[in-house]
PDB file of N, CA and C in Angstrom:
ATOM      1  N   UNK A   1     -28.279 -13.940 120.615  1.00  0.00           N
ATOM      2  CA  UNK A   1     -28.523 -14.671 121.834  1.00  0.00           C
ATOM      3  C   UNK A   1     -29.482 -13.869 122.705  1.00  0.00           C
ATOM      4  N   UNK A   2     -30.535 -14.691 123.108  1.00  0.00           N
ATOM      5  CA  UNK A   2     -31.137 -13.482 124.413  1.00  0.00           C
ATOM      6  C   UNK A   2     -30.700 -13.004 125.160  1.00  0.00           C
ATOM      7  N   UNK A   3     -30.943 -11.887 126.492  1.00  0.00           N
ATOM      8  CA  UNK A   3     -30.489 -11.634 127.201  1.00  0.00           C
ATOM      9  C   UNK A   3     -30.773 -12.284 128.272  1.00  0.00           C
ATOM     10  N   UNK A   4     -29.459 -12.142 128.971  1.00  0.00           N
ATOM     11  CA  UNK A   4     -29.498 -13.160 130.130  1.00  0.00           C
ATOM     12  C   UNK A   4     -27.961 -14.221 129.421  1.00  0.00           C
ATOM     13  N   UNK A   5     -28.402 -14.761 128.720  1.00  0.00           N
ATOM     14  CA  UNK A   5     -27.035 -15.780 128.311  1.00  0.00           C
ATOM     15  C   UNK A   5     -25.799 -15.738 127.723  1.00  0.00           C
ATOM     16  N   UNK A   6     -24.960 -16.620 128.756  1.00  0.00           N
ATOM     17  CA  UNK A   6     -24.069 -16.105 128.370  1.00  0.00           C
ATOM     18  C   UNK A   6     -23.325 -17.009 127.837  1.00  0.00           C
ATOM     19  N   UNK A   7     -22.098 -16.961 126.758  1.00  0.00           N
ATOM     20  CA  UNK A   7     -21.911 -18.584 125.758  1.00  0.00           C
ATOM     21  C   UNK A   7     -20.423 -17.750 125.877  1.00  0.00           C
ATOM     22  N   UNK A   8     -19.151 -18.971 124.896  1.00  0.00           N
ATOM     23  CA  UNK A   8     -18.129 -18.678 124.645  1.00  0.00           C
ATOM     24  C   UNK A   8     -18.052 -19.583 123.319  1.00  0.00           C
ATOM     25  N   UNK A   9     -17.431 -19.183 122.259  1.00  0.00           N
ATOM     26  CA  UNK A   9     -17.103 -19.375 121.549  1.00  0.00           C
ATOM     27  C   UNK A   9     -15.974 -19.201 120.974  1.00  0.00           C
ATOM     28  N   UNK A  10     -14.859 -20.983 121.105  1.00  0.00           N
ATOM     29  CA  UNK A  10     -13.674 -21.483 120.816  1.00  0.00           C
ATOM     30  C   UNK A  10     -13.867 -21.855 119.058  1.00  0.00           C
ATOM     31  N   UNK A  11     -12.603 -21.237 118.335  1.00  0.00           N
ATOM     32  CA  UNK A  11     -12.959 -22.220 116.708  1.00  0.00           C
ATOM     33  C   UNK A  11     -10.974 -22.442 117.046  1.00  0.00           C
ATOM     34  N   UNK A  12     -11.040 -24.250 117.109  1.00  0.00           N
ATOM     35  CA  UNK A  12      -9.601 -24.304 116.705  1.00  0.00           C
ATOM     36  C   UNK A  12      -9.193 -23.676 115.614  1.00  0.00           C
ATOM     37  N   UNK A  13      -7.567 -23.476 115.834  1.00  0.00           N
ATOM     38  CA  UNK A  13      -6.864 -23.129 114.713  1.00  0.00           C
ATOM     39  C   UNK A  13      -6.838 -23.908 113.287  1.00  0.00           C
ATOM     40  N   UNK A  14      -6.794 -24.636 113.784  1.00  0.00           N
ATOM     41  CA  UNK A  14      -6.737 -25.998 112.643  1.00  0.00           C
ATOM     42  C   UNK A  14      -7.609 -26.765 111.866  1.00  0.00           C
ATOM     43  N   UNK A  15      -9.242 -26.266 112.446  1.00  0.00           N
ATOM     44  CA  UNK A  15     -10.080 -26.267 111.641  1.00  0.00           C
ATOM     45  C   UNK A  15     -10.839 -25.225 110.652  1.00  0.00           C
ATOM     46  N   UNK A  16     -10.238 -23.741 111.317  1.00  0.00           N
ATOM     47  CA  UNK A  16     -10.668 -22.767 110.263  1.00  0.00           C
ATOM     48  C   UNK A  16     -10.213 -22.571 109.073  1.00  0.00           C
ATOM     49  N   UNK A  17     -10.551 -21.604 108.556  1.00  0.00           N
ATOM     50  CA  UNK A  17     -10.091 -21.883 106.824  1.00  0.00           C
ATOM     51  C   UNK A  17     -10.424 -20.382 106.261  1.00  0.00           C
ATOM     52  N   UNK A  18      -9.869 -20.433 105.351  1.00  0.00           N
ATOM     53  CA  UNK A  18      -9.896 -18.992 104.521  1.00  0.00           C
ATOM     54  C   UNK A  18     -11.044 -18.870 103.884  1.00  0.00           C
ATOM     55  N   UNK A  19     -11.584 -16.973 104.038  1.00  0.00           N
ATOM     56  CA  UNK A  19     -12.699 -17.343 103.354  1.00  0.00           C
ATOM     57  C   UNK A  19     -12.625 -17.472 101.777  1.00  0.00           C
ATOM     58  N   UNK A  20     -13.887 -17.771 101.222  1.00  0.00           N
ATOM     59  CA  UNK A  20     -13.764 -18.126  99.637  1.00  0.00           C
ATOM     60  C   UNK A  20     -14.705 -17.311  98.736  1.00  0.00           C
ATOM     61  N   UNK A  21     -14.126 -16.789  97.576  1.00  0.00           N
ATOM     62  CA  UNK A  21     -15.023 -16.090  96.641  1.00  0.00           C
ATOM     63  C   UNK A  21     -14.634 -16.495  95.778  1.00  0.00           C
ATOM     64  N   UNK A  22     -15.372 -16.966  94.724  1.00  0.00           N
ATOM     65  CA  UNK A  22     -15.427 -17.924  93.894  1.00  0.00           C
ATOM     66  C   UNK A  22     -14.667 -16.988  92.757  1.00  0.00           C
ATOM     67  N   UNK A  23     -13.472 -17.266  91.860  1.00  0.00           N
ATOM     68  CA  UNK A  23     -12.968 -16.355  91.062  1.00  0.00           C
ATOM     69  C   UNK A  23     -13.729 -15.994  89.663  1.00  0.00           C
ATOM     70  N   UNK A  24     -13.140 -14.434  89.335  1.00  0.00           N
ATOM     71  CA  UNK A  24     -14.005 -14.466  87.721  1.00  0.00           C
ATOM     72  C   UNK A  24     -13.244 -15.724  87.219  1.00  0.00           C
ATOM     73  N   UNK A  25     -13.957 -15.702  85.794  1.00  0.00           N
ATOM     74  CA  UNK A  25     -13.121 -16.661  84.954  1.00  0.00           C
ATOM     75  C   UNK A  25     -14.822 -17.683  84.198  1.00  0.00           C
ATOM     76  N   UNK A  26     -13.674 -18.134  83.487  1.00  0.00           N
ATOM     77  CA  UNK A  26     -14.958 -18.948  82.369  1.00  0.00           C
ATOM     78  C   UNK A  26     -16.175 -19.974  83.012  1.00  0.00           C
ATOM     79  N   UNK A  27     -15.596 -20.643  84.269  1.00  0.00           N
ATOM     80  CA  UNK A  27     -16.636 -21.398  85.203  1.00  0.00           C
ATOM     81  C   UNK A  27     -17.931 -20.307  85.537  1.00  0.00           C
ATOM     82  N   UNK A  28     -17.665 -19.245  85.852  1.00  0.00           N
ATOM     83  CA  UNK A  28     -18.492 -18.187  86.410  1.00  0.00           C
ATOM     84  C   UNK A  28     -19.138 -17.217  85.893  1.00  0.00           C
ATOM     85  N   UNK A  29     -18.717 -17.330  84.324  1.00  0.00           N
ATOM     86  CA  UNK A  29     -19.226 -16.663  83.321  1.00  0.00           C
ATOM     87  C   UNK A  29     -19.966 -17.842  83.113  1.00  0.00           C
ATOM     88  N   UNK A  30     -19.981 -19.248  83.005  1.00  0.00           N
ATOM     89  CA  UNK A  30     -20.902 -19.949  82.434  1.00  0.00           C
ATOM     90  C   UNK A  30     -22.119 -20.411  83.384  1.00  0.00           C
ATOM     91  N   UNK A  31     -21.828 -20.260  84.312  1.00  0.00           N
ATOM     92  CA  UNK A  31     -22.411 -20.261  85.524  1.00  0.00           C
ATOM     93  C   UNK A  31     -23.853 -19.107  86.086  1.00  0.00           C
ATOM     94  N   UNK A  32     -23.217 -17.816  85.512  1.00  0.00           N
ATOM     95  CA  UNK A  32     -23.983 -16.550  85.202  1.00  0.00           C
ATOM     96  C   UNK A  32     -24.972 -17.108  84.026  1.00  0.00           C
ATOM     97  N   UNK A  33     -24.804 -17.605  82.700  1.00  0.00           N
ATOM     98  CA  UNK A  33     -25.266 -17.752  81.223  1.00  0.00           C
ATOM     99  C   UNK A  33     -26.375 -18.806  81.907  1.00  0.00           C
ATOM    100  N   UNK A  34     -25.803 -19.822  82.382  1.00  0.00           N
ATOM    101  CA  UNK A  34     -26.949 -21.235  83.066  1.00  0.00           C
ATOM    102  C   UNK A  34     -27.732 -20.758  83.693  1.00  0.00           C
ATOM    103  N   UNK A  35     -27.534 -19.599  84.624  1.00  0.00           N
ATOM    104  CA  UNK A  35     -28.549 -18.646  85.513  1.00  0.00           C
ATOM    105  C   UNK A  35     -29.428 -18.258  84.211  1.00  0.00           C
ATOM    106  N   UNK A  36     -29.210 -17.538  84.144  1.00  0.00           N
ATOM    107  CA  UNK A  36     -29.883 -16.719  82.902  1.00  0.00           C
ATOM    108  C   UNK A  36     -31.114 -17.558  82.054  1.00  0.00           C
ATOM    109  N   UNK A  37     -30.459 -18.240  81.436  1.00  0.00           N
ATOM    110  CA  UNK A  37     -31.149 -19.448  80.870  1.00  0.00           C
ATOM    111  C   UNK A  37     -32.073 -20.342  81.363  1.00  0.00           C
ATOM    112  N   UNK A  38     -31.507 -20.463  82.552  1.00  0.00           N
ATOM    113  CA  UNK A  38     -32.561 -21.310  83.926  1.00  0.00           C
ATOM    114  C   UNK A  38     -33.804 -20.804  83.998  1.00  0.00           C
ATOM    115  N   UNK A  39     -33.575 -19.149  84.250  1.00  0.00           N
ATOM    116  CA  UNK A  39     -34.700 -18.942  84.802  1.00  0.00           C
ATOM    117  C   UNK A  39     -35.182 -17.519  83.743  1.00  0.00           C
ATOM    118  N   UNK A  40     -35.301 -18.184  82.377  1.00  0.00           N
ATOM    119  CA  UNK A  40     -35.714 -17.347  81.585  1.00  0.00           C
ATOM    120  C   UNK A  40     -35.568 -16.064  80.837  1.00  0.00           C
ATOM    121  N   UNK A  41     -34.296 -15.719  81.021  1.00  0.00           N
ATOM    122  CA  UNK A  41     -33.582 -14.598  80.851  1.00  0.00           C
ATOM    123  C   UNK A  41     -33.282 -13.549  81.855  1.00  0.00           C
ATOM    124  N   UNK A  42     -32.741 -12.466  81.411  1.00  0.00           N
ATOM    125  CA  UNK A  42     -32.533 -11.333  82.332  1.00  0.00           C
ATOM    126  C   UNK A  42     -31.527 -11.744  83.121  1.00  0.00           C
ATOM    127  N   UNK A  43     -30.946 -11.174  84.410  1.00  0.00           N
ATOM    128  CA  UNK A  43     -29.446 -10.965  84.715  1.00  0.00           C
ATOM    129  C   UNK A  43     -30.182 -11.934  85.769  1.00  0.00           C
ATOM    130  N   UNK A  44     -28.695 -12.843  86.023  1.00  0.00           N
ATOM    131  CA  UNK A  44     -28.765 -13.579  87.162  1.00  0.00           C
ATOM    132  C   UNK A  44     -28.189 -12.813  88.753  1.00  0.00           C
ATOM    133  N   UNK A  45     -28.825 -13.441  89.584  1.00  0.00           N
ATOM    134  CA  UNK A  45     -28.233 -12.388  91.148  1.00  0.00           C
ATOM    135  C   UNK A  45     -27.567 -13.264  91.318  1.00  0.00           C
ATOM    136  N   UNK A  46     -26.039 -12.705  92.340  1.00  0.00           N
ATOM    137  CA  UNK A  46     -25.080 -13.390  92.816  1.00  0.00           C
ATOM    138  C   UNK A  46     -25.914 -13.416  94.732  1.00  0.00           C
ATOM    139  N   UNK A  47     -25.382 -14.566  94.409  1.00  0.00           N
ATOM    140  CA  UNK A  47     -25.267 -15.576  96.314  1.00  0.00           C
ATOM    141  C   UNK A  47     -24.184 -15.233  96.834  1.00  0.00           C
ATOM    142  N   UNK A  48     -24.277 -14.962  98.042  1.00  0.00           N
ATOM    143  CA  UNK A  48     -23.170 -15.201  98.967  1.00  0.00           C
ATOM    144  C   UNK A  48     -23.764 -16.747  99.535  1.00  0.00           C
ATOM    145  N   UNK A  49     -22.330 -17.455 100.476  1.00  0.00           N
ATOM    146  CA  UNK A  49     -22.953 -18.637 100.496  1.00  0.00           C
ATOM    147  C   UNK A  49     -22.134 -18.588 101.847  1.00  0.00           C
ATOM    148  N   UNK A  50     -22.430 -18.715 103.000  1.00  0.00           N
ATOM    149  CA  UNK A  50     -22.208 -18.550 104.831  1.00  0.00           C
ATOM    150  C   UNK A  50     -21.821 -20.096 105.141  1.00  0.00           C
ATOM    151  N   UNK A  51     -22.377 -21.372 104.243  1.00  0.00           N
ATOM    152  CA  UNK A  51     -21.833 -22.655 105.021  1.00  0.00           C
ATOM    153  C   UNK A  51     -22.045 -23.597 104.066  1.00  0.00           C
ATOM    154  N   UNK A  52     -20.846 -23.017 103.070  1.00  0.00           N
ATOM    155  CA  UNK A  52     -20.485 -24.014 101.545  1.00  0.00           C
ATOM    156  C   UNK A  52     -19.783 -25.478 102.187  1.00  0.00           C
ATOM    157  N   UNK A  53     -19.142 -25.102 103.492  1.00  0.00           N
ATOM    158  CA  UNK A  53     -18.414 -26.411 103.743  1.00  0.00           C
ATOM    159  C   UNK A  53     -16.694 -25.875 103.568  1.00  0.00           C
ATOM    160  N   UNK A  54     -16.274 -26.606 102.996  1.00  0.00           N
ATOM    161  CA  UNK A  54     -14.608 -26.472 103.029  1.00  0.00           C
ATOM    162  C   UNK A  54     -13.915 -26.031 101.297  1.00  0.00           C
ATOM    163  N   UNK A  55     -15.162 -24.636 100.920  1.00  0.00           N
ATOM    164  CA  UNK A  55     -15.053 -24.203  99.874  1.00  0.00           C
ATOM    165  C   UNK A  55     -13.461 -23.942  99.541  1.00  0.00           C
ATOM    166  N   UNK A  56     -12.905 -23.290 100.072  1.00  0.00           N
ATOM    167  CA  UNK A  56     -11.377 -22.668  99.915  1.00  0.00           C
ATOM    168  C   UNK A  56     -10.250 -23.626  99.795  1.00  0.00           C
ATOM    169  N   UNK A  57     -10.522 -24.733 101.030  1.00  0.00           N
ATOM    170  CA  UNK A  57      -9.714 -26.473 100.386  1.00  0.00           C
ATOM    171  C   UNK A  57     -10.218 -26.795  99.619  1.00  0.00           C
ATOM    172  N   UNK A  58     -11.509 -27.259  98.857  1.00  0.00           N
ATOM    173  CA  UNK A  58     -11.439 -27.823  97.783  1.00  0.00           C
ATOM    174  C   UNK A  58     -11.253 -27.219  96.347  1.00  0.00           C
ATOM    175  N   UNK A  59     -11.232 -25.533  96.344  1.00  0.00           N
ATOM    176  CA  UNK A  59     -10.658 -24.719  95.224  1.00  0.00           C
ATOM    177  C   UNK A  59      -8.876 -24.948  95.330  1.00  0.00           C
ATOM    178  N   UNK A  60      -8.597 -25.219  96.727  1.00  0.00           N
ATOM    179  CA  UNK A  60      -7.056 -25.038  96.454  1.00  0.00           C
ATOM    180  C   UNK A  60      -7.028 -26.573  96.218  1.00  0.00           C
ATOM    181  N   UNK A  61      -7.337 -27.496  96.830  1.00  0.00           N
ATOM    182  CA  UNK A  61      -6.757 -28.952  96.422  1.00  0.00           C
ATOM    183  C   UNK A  61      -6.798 -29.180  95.065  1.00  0.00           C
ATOM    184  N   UNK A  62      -7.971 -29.251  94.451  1.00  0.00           N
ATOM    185  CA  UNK A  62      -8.560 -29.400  92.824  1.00  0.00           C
ATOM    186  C   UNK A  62      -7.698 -28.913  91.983  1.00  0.00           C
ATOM    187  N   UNK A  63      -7.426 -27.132  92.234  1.00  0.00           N
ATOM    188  CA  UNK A  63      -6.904 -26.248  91.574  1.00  0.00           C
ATOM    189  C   UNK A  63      -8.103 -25.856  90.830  1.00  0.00           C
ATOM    190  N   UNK A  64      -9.477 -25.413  90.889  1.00  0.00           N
ATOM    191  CA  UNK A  64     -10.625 -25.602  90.190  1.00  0.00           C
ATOM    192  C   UNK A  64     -11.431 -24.589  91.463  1.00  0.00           C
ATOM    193  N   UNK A  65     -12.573 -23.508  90.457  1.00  0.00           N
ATOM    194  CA  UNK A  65     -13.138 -22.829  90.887  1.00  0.00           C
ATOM    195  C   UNK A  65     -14.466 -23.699  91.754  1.00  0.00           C
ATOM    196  N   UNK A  66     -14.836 -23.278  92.674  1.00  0.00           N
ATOM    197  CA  UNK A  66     -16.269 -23.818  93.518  1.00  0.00           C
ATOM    198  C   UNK A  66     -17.114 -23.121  93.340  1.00  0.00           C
ATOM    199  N   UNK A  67     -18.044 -23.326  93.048  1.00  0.00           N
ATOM    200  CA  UNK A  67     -18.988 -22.651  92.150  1.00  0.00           C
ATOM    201  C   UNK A  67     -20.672 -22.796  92.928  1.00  0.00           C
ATOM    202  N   UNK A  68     -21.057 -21.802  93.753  1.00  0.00           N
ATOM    203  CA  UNK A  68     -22.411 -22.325  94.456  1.00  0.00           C
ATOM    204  C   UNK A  68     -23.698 -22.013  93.219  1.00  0.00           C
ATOM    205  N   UNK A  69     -24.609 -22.529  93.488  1.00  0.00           N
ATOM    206  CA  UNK A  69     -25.823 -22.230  93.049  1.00  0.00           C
ATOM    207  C   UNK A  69     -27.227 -22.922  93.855  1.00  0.00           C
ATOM    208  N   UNK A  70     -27.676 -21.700  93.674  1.00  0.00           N
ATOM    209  CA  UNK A  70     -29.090 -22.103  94.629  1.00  0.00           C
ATOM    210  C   UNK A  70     -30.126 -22.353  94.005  1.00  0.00           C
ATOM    211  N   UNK A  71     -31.605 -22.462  94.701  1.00  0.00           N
ATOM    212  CA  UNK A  71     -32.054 -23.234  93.618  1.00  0.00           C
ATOM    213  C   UNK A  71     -33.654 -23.173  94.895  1.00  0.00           C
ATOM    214  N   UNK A  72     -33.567 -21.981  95.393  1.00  0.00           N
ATOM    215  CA  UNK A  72     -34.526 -21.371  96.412  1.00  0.00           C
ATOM    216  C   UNK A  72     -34.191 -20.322  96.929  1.00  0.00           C
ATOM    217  N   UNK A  73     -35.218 -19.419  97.722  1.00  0.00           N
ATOM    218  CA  UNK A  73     -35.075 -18.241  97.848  1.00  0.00           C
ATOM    219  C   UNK A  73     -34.727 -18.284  99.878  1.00  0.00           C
ATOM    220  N   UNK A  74     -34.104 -16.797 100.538  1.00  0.00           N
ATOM    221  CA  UNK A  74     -33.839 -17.067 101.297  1.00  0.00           C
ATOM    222  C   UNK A  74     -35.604 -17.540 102.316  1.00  0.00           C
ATOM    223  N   UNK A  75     -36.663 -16.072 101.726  1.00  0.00           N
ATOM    224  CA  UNK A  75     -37.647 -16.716 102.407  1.00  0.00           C
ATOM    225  C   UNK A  75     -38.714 -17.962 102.211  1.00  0.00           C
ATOM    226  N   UNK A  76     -38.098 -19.322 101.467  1.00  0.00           N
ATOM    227  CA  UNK A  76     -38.400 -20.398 101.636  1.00  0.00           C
ATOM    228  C   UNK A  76     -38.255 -21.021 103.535  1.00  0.00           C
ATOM    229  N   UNK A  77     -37.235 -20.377 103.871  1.00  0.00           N
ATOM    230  CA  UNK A  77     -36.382 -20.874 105.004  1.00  0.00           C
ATOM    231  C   UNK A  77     -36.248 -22.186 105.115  1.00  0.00           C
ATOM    232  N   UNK A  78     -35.329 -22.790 104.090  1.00  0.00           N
ATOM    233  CA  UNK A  78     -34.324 -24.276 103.912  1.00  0.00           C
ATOM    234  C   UNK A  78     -34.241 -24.627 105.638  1.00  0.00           C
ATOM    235  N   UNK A  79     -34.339 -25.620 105.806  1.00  0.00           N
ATOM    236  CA  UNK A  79     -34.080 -26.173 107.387  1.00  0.00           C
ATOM    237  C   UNK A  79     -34.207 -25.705 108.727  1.00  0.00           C
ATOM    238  N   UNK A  80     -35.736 -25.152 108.233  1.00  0.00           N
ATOM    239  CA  UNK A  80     -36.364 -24.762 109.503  1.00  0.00           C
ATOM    240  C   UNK A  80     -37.884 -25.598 109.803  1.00  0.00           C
ATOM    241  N   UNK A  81     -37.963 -24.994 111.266  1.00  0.00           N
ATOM    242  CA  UNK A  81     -39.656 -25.806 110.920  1.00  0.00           C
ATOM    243  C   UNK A  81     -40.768 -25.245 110.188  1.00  0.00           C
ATOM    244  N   UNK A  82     -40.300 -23.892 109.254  1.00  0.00           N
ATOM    245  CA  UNK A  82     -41.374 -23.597 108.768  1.00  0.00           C
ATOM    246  C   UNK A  82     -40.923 -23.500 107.172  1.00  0.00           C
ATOM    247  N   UNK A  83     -39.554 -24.372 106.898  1.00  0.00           N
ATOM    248  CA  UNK A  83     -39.560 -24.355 104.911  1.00  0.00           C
ATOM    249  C   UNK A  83     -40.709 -24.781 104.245  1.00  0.00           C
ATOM    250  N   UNK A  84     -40.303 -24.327 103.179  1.00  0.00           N
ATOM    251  CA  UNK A  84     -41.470 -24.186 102.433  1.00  0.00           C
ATOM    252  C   UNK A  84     -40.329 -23.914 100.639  1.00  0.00           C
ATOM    253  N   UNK A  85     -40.920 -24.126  99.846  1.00  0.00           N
ATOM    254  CA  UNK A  85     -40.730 -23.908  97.961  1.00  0.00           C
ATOM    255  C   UNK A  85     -41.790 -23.683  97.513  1.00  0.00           C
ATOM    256  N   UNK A  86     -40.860 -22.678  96.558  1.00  0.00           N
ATOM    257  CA  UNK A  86     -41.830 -22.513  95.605  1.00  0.00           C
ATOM    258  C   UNK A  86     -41.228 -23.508  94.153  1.00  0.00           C
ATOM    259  N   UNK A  87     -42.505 -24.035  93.663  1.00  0.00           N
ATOM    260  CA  UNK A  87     -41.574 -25.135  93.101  1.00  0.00           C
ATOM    261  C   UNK A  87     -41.108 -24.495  91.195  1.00  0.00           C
ATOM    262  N   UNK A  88     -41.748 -23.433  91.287  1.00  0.00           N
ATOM    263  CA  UNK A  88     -41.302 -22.864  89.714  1.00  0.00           C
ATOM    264  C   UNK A  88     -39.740 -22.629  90.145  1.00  0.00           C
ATOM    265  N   UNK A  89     -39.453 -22.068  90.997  1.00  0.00           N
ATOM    266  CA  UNK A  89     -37.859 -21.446  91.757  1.00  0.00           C
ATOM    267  C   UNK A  89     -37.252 -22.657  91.312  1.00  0.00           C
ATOM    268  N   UNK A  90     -37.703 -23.981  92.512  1.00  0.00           N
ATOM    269  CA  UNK A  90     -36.927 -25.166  92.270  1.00  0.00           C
ATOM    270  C   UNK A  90     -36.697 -25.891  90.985  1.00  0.00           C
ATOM    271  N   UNK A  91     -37.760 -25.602  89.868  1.00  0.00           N
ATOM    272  CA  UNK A  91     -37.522 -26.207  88.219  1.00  0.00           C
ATOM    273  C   UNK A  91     -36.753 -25.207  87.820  1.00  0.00           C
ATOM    274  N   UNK A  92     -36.824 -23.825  87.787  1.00  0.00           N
ATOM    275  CA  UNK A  92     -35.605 -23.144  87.423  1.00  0.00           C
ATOM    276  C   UNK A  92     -34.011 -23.228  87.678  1.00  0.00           C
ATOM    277  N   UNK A  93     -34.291 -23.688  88.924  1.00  0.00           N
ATOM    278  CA  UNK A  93     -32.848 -23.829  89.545  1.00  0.00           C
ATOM    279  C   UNK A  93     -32.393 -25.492  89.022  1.00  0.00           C
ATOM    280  N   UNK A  94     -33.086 -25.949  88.787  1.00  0.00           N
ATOM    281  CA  UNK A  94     -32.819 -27.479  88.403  1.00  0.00           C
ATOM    282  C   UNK A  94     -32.596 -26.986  86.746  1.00  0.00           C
ATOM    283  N   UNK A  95     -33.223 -26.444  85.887  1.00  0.00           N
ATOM    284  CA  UNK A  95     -33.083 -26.156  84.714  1.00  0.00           C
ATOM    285  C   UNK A  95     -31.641 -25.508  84.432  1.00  0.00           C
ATOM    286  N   UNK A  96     -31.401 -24.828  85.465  1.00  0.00           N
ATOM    287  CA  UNK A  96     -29.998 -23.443  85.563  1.00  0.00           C
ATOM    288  C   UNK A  96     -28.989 -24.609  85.611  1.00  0.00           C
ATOM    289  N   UNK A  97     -29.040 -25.772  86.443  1.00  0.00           N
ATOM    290  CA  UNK A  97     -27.684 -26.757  86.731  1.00  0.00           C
ATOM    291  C   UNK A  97     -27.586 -27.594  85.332  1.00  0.00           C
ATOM    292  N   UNK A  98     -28.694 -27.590  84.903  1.00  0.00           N
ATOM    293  CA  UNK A  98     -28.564 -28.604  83.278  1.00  0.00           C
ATOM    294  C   UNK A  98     -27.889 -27.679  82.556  1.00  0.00           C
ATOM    295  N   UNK A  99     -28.422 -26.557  82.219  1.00  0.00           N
ATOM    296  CA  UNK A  99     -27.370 -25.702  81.633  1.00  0.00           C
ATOM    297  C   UNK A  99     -26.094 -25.597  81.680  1.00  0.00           C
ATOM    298  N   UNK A 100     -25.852 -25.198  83.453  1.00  0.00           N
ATOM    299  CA  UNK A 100     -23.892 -25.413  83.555  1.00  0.00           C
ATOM    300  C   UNK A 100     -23.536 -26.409  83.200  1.00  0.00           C
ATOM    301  N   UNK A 101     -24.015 -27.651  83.524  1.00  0.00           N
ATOM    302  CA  UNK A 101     -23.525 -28.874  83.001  1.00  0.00           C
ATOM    303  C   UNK A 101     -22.634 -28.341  81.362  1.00  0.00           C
ATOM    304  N   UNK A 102     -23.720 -27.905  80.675  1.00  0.00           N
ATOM    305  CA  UNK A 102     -23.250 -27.649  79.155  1.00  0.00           C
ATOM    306  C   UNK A 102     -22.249 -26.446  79.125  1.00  0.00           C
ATOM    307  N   UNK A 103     -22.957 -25.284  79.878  1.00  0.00           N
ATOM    308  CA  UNK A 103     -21.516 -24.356  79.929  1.00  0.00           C
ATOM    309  C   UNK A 103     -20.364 -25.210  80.033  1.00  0.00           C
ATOM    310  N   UNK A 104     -20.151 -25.904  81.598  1.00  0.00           N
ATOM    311  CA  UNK A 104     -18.941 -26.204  82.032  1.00  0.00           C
ATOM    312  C   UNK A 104     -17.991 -27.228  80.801  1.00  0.00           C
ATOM    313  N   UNK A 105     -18.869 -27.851  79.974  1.00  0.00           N
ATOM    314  CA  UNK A 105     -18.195 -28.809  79.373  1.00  0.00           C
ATOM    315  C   UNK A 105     -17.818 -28.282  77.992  1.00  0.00           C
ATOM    316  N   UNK A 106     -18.317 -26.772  77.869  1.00  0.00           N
ATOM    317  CA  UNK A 106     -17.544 -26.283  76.357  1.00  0.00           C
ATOM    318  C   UNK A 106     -16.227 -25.383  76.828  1.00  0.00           C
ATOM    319  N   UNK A 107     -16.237 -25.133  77.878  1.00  0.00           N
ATOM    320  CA  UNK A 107     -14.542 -24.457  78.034  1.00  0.00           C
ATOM    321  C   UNK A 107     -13.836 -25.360  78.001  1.00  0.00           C
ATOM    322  N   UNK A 108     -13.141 -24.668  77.135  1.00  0.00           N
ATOM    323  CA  UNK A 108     -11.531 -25.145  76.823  1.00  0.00           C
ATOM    324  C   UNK A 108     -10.847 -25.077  78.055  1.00  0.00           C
ATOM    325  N   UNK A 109      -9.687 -26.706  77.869  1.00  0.00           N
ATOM    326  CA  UNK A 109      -9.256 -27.011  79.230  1.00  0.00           C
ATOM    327  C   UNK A 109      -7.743 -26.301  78.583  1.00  0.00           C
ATOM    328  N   UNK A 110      -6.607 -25.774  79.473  1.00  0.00           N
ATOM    329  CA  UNK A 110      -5.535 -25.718  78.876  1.00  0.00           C
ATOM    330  C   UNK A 110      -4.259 -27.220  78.896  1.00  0.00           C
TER     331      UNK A 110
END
């Protein structure tokens, strides 16, 4: 905030929520492999993700891991007035989700 202003900031009880890290396990191993694959080999980087939404209810409602993936870099700057892509990033990242698709659908369910 600049100086000079001064704000308060209320978060009801009842709308906050626990934070969420997406667990190891076979979603996230396949998830890593779709990275990989997406964007041509070599190790995929992990995201933190600041405003997934109501990540932690919908891992606990489901019973099912939430799983982010991006699909741009931070200095694109997504929803500003100055975004911008690079669009090899965006076919990779579109290539990386076709992949999980296939990861996600060869684990075995119990």
């Amino acid at each position: 905030m600049p100086d000079g202003v001064e704000y308060e900031l209320t978060i009801p009880e009842e709308s906050g929520q626990d934070p969420y890290v997406t667990p190891d396990g076979p979603a996230l191993e396949a998830l890593v492999r779709a990275m990989e694959r997406g964007h041509g080999g070599g190790t995929a980087g992990r995201m933190g993700n600041a405003g997934g939404g109501p990540a932690e209810l919908l891992g606990r409602t489901f019973d099912a891991p939430v799983l982010f993936i991006g699909t741009g870099l931070p200095e694109d700057h997504w929803h500003s007035s100055d975004e911008s892509i690079d669009v090899g990033m965006l076919l990779d990242g579109a290539a990386s989700i076709a992949h999980l698709w296939e990861g996600l659908a060869a684990i075995e369910r119990d």
